[in-house]
PDB file of N, CA and C in Angstrom:
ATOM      1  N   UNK A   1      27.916  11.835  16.355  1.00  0.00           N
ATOM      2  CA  UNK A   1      28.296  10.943  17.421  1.00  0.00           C
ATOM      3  C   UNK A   1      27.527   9.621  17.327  1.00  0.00           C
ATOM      4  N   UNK A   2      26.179   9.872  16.937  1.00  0.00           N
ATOM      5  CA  UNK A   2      25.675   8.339  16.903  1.00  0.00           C
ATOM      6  C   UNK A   2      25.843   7.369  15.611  1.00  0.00           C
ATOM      7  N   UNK A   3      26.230   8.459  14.573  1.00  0.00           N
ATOM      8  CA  UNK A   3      27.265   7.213  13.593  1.00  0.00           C
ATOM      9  C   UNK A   3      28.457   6.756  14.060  1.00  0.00           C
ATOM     10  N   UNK A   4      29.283   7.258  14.806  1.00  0.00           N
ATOM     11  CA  UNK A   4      30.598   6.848  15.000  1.00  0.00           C
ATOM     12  C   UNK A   4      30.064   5.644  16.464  1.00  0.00           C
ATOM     13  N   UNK A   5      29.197   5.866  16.964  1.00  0.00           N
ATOM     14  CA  UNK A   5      29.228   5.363  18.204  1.00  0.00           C
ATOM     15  C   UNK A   5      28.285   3.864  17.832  1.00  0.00           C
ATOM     16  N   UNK A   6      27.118   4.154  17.330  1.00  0.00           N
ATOM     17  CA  UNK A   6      26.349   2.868  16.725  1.00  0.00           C
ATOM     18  C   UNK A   6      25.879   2.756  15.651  1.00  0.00           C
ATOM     19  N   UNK A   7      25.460   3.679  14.391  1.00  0.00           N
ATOM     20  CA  UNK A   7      25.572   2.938  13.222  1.00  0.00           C
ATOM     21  C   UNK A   7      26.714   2.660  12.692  1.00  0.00           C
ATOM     22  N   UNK A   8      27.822   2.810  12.666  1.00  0.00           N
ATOM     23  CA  UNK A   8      29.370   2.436  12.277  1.00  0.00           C
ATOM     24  C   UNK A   8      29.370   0.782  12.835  1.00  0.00           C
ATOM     25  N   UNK A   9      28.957   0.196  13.835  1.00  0.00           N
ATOM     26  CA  UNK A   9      28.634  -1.100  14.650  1.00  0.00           C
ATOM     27  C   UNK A   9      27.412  -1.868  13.844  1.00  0.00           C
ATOM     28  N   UNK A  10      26.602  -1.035  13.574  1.00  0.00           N
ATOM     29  CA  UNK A  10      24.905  -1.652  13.518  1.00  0.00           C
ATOM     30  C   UNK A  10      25.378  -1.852  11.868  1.00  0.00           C
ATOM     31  N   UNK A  11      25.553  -1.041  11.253  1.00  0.00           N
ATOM     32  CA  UNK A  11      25.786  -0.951   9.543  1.00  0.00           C
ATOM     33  C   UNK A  11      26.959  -1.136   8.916  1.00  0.00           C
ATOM     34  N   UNK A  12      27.287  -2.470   8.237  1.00  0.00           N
ATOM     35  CA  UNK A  12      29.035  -2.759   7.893  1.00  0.00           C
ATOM     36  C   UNK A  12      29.374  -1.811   7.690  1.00  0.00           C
ATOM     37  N   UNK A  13      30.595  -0.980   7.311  1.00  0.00           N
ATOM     38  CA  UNK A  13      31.253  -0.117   6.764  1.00  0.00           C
ATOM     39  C   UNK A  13      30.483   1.517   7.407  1.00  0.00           C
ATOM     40  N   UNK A  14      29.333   1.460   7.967  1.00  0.00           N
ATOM     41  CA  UNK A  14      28.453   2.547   7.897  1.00  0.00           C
ATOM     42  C   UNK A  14      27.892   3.057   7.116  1.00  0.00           C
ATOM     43  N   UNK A  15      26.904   4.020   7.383  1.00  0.00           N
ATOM     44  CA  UNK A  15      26.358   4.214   6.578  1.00  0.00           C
ATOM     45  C   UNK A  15      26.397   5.270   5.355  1.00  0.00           C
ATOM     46  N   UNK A  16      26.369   5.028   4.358  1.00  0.00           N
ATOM     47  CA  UNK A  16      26.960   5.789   2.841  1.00  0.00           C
ATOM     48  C   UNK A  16      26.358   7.211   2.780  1.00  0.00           C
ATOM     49  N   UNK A  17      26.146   7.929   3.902  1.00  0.00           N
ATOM     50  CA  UNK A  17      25.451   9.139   3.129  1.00  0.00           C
ATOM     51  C   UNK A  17      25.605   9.755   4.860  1.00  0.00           C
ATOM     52  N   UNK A  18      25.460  11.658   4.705  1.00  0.00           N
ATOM     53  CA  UNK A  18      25.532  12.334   5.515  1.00  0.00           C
ATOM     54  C   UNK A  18      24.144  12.281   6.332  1.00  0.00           C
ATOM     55  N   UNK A  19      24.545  12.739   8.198  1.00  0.00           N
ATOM     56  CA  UNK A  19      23.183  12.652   9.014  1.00  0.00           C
ATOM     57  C   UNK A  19      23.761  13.782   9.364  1.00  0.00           C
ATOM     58  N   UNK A  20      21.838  14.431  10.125  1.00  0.00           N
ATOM     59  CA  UNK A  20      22.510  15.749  10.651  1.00  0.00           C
ATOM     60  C   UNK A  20      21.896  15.554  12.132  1.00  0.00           C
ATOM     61  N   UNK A  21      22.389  16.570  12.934  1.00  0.00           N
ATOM     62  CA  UNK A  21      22.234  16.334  14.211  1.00  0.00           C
ATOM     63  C   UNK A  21      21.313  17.438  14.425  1.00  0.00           C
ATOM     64  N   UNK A  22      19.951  17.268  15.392  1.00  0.00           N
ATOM     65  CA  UNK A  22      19.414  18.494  15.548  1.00  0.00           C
ATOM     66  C   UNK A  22      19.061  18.767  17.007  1.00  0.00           C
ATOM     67  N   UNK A  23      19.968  19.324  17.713  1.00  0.00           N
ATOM     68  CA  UNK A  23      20.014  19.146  19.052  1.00  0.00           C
ATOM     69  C   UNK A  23      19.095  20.620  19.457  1.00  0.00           C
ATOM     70  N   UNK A  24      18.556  21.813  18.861  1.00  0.00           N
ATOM     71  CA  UNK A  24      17.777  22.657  19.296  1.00  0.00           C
ATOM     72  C   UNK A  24      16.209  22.050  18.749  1.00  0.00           C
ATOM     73  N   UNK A  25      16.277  21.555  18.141  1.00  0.00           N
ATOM     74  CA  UNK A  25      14.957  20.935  17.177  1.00  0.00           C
ATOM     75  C   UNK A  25      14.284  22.256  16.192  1.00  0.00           C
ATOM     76  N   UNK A  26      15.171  22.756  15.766  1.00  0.00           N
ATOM     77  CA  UNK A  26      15.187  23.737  14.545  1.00  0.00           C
ATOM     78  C   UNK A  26      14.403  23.429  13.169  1.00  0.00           C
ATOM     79  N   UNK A  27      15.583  22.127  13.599  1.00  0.00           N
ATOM     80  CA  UNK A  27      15.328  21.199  11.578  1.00  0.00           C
ATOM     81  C   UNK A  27      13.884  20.625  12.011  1.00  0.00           C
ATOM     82  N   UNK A  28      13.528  19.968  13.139  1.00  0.00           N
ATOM     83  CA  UNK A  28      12.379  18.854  13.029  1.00  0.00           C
ATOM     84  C   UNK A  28      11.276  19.781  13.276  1.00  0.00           C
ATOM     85  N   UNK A  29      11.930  20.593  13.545  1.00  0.00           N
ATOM     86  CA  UNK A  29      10.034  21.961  14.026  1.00  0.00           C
ATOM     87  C   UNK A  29       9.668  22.022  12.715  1.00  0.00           C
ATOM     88  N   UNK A  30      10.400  22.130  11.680  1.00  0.00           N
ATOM     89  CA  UNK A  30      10.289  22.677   9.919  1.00  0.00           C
ATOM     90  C   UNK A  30       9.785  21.684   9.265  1.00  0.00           C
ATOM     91  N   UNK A  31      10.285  20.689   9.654  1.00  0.00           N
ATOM     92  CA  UNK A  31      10.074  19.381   9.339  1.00  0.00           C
ATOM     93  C   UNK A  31       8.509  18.391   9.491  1.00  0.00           C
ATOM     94  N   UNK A  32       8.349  19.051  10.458  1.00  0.00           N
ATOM     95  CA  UNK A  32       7.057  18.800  11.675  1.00  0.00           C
ATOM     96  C   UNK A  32       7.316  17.139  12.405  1.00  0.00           C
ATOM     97  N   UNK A  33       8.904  16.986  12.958  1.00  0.00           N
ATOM     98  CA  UNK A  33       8.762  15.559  13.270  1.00  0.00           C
ATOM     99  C   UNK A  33       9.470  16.077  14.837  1.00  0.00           C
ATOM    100  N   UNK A  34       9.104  17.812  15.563  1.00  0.00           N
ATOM    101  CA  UNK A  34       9.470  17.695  17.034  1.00  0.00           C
ATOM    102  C   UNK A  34       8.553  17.720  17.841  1.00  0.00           C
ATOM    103  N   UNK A  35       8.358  17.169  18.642  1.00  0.00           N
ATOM    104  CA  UNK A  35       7.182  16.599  19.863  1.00  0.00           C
ATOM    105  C   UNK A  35       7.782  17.745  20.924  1.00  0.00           C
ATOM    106  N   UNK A  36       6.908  19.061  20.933  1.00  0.00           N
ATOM    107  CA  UNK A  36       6.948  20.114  21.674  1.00  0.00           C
ATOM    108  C   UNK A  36       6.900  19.331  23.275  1.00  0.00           C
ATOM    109  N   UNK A  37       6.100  19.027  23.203  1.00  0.00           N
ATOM    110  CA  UNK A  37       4.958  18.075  24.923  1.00  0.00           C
ATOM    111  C   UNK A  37       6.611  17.712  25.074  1.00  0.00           C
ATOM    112  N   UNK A  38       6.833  16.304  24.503  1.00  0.00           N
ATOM    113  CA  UNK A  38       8.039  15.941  25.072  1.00  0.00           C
ATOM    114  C   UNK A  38       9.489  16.569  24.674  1.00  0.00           C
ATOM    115  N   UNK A  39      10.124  17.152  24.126  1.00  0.00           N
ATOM    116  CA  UNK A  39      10.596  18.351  24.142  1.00  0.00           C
ATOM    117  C   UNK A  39      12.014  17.402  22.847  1.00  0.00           C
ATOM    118  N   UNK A  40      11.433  16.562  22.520  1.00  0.00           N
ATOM    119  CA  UNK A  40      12.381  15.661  21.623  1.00  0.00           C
ATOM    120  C   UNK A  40      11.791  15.415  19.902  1.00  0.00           C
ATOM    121  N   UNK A  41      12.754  14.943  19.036  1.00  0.00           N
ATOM    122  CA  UNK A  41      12.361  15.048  17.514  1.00  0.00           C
ATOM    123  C   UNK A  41      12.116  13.590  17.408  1.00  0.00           C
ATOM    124  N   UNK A  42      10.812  12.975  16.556  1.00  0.00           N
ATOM    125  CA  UNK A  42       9.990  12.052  16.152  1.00  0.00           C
ATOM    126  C   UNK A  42      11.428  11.158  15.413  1.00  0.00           C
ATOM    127  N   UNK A  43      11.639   9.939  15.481  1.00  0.00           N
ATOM    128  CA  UNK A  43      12.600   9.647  14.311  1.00  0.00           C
ATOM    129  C   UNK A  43      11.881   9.681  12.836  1.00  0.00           C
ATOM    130  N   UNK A  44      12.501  10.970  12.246  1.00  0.00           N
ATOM    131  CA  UNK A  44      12.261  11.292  10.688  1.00  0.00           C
ATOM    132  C   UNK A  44      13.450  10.774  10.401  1.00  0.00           C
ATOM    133  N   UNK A  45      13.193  10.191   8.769  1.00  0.00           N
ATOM    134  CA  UNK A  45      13.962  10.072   7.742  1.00  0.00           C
ATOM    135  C   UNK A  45      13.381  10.978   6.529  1.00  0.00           C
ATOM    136  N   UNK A  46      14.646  11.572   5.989  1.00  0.00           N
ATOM    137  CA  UNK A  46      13.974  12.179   5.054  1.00  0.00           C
ATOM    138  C   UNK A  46      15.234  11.864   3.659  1.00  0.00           C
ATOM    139  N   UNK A  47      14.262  11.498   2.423  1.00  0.00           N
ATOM    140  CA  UNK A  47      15.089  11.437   1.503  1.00  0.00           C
ATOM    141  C   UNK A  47      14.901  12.841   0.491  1.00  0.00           C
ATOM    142  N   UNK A  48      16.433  13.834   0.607  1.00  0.00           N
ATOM    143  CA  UNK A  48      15.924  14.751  -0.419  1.00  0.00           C
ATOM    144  C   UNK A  48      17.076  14.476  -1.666  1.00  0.00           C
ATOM    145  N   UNK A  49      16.764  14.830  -2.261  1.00  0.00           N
ATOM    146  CA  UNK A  49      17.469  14.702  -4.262  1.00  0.00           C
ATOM    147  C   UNK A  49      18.370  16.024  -4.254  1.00  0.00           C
ATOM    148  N   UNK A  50      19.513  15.952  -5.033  1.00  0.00           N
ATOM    149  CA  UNK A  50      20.172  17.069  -5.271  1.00  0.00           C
ATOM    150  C   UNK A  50      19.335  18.362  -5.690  1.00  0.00           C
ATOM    151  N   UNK A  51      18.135  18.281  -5.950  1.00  0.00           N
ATOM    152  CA  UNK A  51      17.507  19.782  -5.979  1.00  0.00           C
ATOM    153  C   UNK A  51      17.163  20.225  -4.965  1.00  0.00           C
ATOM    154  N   UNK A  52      17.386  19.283  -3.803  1.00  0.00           N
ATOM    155  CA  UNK A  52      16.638  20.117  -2.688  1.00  0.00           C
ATOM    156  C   UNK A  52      15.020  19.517  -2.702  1.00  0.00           C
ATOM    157  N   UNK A  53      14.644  18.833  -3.491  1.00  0.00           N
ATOM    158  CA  UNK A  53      13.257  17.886  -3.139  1.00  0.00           C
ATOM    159  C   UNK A  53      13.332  16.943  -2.035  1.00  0.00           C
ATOM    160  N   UNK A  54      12.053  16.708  -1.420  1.00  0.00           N
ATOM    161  CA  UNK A  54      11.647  15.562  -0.489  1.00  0.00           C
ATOM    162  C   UNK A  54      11.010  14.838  -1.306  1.00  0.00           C
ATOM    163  N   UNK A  55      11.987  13.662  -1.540  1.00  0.00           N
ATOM    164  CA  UNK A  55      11.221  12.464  -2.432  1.00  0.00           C
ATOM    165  C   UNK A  55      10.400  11.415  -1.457  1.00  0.00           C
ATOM    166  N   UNK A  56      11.408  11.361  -0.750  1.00  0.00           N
ATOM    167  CA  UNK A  56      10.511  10.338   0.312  1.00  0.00           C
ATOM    168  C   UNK A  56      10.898  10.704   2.217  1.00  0.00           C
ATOM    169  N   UNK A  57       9.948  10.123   2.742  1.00  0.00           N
ATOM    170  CA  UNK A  57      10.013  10.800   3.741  1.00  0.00           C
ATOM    171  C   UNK A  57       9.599   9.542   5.227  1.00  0.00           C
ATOM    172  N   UNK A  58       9.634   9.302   5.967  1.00  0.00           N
ATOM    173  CA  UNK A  58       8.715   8.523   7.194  1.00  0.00           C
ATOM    174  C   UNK A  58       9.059   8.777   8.752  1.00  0.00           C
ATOM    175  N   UNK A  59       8.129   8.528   9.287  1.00  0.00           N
ATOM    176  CA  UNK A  59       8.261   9.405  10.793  1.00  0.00           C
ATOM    177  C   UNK A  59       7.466   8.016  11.280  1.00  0.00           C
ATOM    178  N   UNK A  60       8.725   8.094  12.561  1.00  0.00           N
ATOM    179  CA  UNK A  60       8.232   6.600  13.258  1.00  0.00           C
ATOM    180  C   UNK A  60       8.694   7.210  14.742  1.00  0.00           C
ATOM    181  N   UNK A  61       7.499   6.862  15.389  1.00  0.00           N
ATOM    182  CA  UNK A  61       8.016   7.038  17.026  1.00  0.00           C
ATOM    183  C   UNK A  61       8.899   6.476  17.816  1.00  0.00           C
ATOM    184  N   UNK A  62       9.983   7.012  18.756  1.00  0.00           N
ATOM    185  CA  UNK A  62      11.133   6.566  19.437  1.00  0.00           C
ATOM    186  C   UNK A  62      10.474   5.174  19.900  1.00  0.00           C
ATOM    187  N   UNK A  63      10.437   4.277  20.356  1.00  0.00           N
ATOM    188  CA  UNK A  63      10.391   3.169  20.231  1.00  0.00           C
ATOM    189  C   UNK A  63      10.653   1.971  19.136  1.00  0.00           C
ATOM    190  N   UNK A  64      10.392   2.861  17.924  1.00  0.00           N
ATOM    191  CA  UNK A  64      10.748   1.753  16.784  1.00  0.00           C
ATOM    192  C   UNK A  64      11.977   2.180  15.460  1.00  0.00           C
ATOM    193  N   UNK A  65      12.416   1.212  15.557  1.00  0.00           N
ATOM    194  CA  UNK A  65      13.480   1.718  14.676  1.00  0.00           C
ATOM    195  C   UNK A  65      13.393   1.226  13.341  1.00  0.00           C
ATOM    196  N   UNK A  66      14.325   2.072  12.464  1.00  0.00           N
ATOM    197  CA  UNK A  66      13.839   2.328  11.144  1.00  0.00           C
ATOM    198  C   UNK A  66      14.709   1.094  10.367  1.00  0.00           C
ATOM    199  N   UNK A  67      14.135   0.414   9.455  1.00  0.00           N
ATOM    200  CA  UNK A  67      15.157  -0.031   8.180  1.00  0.00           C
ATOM    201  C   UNK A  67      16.425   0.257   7.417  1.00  0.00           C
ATOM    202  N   UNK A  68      17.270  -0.011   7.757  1.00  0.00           N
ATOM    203  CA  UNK A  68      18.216   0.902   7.096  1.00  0.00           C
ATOM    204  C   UNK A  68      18.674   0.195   5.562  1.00  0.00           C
ATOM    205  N   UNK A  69      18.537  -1.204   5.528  1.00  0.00           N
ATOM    206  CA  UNK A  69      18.940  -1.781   3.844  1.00  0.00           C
ATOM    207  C   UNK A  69      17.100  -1.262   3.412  1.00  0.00           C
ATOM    208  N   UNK A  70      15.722  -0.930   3.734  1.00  0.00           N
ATOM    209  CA  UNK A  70      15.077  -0.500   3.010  1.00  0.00           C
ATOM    210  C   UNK A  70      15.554   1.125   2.462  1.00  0.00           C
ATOM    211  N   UNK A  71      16.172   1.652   3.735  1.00  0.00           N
ATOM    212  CA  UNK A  71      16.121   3.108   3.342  1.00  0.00           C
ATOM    213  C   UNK A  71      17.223   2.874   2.404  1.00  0.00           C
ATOM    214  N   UNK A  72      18.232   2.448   2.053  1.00  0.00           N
ATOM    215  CA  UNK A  72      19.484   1.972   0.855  1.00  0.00           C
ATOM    216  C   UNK A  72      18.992   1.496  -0.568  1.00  0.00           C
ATOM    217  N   UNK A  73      17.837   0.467  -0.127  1.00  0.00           N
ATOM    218  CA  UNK A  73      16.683   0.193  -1.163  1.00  0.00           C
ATOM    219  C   UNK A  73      16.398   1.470  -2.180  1.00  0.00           C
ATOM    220  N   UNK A  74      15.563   2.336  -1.556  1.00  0.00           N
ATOM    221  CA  UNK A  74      14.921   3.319  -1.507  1.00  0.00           C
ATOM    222  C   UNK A  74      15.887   4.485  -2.438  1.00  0.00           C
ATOM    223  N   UNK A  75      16.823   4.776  -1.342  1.00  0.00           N
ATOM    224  CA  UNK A  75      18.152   5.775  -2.606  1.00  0.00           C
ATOM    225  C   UNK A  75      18.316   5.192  -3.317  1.00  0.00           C
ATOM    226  N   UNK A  76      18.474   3.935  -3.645  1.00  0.00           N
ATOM    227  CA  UNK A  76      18.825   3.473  -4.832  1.00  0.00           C
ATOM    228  C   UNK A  76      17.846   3.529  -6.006  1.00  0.00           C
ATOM    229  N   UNK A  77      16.463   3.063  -5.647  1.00  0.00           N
ATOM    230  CA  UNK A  77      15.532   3.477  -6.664  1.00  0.00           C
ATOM    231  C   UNK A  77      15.222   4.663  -7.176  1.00  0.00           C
ATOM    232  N   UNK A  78      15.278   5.820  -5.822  1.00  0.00           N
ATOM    233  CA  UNK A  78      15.442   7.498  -6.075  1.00  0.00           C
ATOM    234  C   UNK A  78      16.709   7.496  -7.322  1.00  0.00           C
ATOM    235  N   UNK A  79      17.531   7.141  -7.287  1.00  0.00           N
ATOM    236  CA  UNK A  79      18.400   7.349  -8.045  1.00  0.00           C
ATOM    237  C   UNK A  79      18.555   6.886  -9.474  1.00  0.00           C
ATOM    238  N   UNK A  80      18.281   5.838  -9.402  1.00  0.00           N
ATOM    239  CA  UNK A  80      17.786   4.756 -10.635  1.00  0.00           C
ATOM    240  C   UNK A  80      16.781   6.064 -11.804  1.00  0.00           C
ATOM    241  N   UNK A  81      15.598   5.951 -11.043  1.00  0.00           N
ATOM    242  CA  UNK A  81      14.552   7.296 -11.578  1.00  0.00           C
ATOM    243  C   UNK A  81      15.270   8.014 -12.259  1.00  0.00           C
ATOM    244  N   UNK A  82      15.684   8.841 -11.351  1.00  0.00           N
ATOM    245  CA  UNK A  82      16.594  10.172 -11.590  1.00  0.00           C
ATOM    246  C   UNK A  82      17.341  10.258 -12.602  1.00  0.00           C
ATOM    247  N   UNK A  83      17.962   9.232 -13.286  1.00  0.00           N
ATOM    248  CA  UNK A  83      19.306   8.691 -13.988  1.00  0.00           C
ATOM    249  C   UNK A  83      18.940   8.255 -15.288  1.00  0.00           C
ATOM    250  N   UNK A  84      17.354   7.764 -15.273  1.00  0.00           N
ATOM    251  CA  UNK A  84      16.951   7.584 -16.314  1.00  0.00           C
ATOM    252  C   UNK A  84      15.771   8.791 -16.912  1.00  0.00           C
ATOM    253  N   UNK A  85      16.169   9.633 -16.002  1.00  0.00           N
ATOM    254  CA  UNK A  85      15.337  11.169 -16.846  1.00  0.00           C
ATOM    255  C   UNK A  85      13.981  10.833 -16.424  1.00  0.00           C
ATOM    256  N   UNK A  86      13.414  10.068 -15.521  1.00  0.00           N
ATOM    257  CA  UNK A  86      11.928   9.730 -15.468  1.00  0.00           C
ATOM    258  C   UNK A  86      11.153   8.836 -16.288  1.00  0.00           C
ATOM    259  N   UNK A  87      12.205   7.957 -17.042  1.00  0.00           N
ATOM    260  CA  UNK A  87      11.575   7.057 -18.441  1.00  0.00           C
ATOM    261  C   UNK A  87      11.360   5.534 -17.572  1.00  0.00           C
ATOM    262  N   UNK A  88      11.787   5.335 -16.491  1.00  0.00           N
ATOM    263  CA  UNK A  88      11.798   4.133 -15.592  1.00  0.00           C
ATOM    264  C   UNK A  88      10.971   4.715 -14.870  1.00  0.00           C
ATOM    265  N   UNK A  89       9.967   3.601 -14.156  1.00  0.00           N
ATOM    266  CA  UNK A  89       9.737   3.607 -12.627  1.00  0.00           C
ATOM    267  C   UNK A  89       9.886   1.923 -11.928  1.00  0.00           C
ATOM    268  N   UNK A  90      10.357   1.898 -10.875  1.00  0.00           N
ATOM    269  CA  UNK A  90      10.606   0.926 -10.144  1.00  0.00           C
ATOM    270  C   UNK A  90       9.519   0.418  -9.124  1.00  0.00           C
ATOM    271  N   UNK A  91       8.864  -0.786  -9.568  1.00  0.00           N
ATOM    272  CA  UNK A  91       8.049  -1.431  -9.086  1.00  0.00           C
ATOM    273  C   UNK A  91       8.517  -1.773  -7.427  1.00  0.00           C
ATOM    274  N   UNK A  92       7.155  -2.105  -6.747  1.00  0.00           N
ATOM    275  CA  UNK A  92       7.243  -2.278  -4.923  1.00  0.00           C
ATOM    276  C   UNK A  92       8.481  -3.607  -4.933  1.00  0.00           C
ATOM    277  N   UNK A  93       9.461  -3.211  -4.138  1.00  0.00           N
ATOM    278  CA  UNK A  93      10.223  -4.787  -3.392  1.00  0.00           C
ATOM    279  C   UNK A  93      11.664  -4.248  -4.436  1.00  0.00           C
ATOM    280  N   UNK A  94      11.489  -3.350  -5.740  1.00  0.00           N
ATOM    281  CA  UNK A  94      12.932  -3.322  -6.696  1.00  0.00           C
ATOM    282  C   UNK A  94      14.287  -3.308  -6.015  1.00  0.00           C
ATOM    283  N   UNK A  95      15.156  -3.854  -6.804  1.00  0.00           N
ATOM    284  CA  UNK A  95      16.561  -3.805  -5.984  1.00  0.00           C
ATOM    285  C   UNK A  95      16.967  -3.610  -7.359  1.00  0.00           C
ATOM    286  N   UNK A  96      18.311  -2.855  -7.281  1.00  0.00           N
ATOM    287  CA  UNK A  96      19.466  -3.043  -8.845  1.00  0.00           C
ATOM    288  C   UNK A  96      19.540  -4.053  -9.244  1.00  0.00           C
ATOM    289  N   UNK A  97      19.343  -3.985 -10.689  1.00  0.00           N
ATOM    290  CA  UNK A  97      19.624  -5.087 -11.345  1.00  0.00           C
ATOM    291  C   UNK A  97      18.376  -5.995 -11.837  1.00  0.00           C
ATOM    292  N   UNK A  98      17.060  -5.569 -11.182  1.00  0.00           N
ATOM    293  CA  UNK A  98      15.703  -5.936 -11.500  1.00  0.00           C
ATOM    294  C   UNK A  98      15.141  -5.513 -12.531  1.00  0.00           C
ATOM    295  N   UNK A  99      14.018  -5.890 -13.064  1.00  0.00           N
ATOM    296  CA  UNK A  99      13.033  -5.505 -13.870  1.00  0.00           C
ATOM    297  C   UNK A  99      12.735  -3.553 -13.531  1.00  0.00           C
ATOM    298  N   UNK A 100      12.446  -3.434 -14.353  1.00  0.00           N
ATOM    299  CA  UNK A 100      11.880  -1.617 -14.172  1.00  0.00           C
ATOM    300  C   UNK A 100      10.158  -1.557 -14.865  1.00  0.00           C
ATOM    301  N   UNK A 101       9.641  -0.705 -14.616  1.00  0.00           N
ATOM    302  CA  UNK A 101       8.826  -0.089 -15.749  1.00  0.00           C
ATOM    303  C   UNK A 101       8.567   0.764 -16.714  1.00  0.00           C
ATOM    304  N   UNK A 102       8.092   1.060 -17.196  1.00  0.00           N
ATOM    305  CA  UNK A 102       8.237   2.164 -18.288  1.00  0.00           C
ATOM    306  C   UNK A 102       6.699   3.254 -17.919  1.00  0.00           C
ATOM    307  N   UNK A 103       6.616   3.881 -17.481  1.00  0.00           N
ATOM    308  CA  UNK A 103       5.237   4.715 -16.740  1.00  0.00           C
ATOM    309  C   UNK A 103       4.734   5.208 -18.419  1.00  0.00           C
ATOM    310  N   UNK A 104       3.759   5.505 -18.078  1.00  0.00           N
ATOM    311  CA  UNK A 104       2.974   5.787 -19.286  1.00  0.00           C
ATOM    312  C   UNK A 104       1.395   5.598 -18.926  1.00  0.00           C
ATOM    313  N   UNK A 105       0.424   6.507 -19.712  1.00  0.00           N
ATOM    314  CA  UNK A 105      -0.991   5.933 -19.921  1.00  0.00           C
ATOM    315  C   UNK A 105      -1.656   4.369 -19.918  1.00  0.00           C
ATOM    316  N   UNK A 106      -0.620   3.752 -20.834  1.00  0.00           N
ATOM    317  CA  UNK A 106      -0.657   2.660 -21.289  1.00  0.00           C
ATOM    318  C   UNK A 106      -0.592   1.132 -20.210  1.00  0.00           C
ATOM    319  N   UNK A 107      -0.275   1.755 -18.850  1.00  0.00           N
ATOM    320  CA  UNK A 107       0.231   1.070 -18.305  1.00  0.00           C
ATOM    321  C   UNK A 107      -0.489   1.325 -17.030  1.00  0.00           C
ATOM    322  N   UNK A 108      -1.713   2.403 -17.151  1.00  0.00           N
ATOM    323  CA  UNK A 108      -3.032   2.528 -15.638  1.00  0.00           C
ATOM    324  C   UNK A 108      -3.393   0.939 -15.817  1.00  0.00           C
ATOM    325  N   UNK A 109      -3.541   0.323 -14.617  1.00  0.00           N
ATOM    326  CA  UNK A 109      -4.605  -0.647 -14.602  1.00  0.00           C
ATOM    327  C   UNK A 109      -3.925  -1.868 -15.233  1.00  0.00           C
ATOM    328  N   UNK A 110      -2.947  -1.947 -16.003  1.00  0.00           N
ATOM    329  CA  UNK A 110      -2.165  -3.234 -16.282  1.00  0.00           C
ATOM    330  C   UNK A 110      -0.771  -3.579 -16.007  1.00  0.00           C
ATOM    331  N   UNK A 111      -0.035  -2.961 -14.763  1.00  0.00           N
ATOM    332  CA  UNK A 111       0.840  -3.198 -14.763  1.00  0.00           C
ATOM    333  C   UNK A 111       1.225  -4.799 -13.873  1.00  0.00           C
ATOM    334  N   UNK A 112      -0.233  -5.466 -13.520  1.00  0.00           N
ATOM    335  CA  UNK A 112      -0.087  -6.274 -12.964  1.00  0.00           C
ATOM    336  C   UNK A 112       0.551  -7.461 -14.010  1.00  0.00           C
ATOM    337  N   UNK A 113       0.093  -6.837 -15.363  1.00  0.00           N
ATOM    338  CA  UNK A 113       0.442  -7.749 -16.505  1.00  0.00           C
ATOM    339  C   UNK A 113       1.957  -8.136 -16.857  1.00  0.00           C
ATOM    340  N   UNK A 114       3.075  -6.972 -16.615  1.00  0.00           N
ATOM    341  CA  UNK A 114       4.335  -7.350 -16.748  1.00  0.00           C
ATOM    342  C   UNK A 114       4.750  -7.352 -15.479  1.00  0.00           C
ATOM    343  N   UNK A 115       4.093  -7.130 -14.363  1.00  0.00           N
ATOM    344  CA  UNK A 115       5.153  -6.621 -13.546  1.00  0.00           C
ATOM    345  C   UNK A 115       5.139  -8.259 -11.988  1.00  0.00           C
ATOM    346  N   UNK A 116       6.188  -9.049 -12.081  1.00  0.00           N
ATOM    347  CA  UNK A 116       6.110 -10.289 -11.161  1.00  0.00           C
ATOM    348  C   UNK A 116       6.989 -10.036  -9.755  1.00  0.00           C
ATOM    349  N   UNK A 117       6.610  -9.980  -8.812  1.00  0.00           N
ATOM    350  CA  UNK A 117       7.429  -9.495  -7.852  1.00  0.00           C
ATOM    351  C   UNK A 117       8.892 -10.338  -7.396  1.00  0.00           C
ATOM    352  N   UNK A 118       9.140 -11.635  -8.151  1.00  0.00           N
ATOM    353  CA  UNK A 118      10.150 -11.641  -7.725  1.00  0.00           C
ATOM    354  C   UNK A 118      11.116 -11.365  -8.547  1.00  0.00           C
ATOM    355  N   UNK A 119      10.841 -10.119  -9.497  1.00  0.00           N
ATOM    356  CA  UNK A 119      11.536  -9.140 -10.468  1.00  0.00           C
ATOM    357  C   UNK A 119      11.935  -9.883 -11.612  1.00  0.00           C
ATOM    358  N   UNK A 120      11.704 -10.783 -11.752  1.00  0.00           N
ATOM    359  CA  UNK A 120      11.554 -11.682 -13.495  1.00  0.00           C
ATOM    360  C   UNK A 120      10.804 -11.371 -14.478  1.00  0.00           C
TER     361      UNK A 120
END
């Protein structure tokens, strides 16, 4: 209901991926994002990968609301990774179509050397 009602409004087209609703607080007790005291779930985001991993994760209190082109950011770099077997990693700020890295030993302590943040 709250995609159809306001992210469908808030996010052009809406948003590209499934939400779940947790109206007993089942999922967020497991999760650890339900506030027993106040009897409501923390806003979690959670990014998991087709194995069933939590790649990324953030818990922000009802008052503040979350990023949604970072969290789009974010799958996209999860995915990027993923796609390249782990031979990429994507530097802070990456968007498609940017610079990548190549992780390795070789690269503790100098990645300040290739890596320019406005992805050039």
């Amino acid at each position: 209901m709250w995609e159809e009602h306001e992210l469908s409004k808030m996010v052009e087209g809406g948003i590209p991926w499934k939400m779940a609703s947790d109206g007993s607080g089942n999922v967020g007790k497991v999760y650890g994002v339900y506030d027993e005291d106040a009897g409501v779930e923390l806003r979690g985001r959670f990014i998991i990968d087709p194995d069933g991993v939590i790649q990324g994760m953030e818990t922000l209190t009802p008052p503040v609301g979350r990023n949604m082109e970072e969290t789009i950011r974010q799958i996209q770099a999860f995915q990027h990774v993923r796609e390249s077997g782990g031979t990429e990693a994507t530097p802070a700020e990456w968007k498609p179509g940017k610079m990548t890295l190549k992780p390795g030993p070789d690269m503790v302590g100098r990645i300040w050397e290739v890596w320019k943040p406005d992805g050039n």
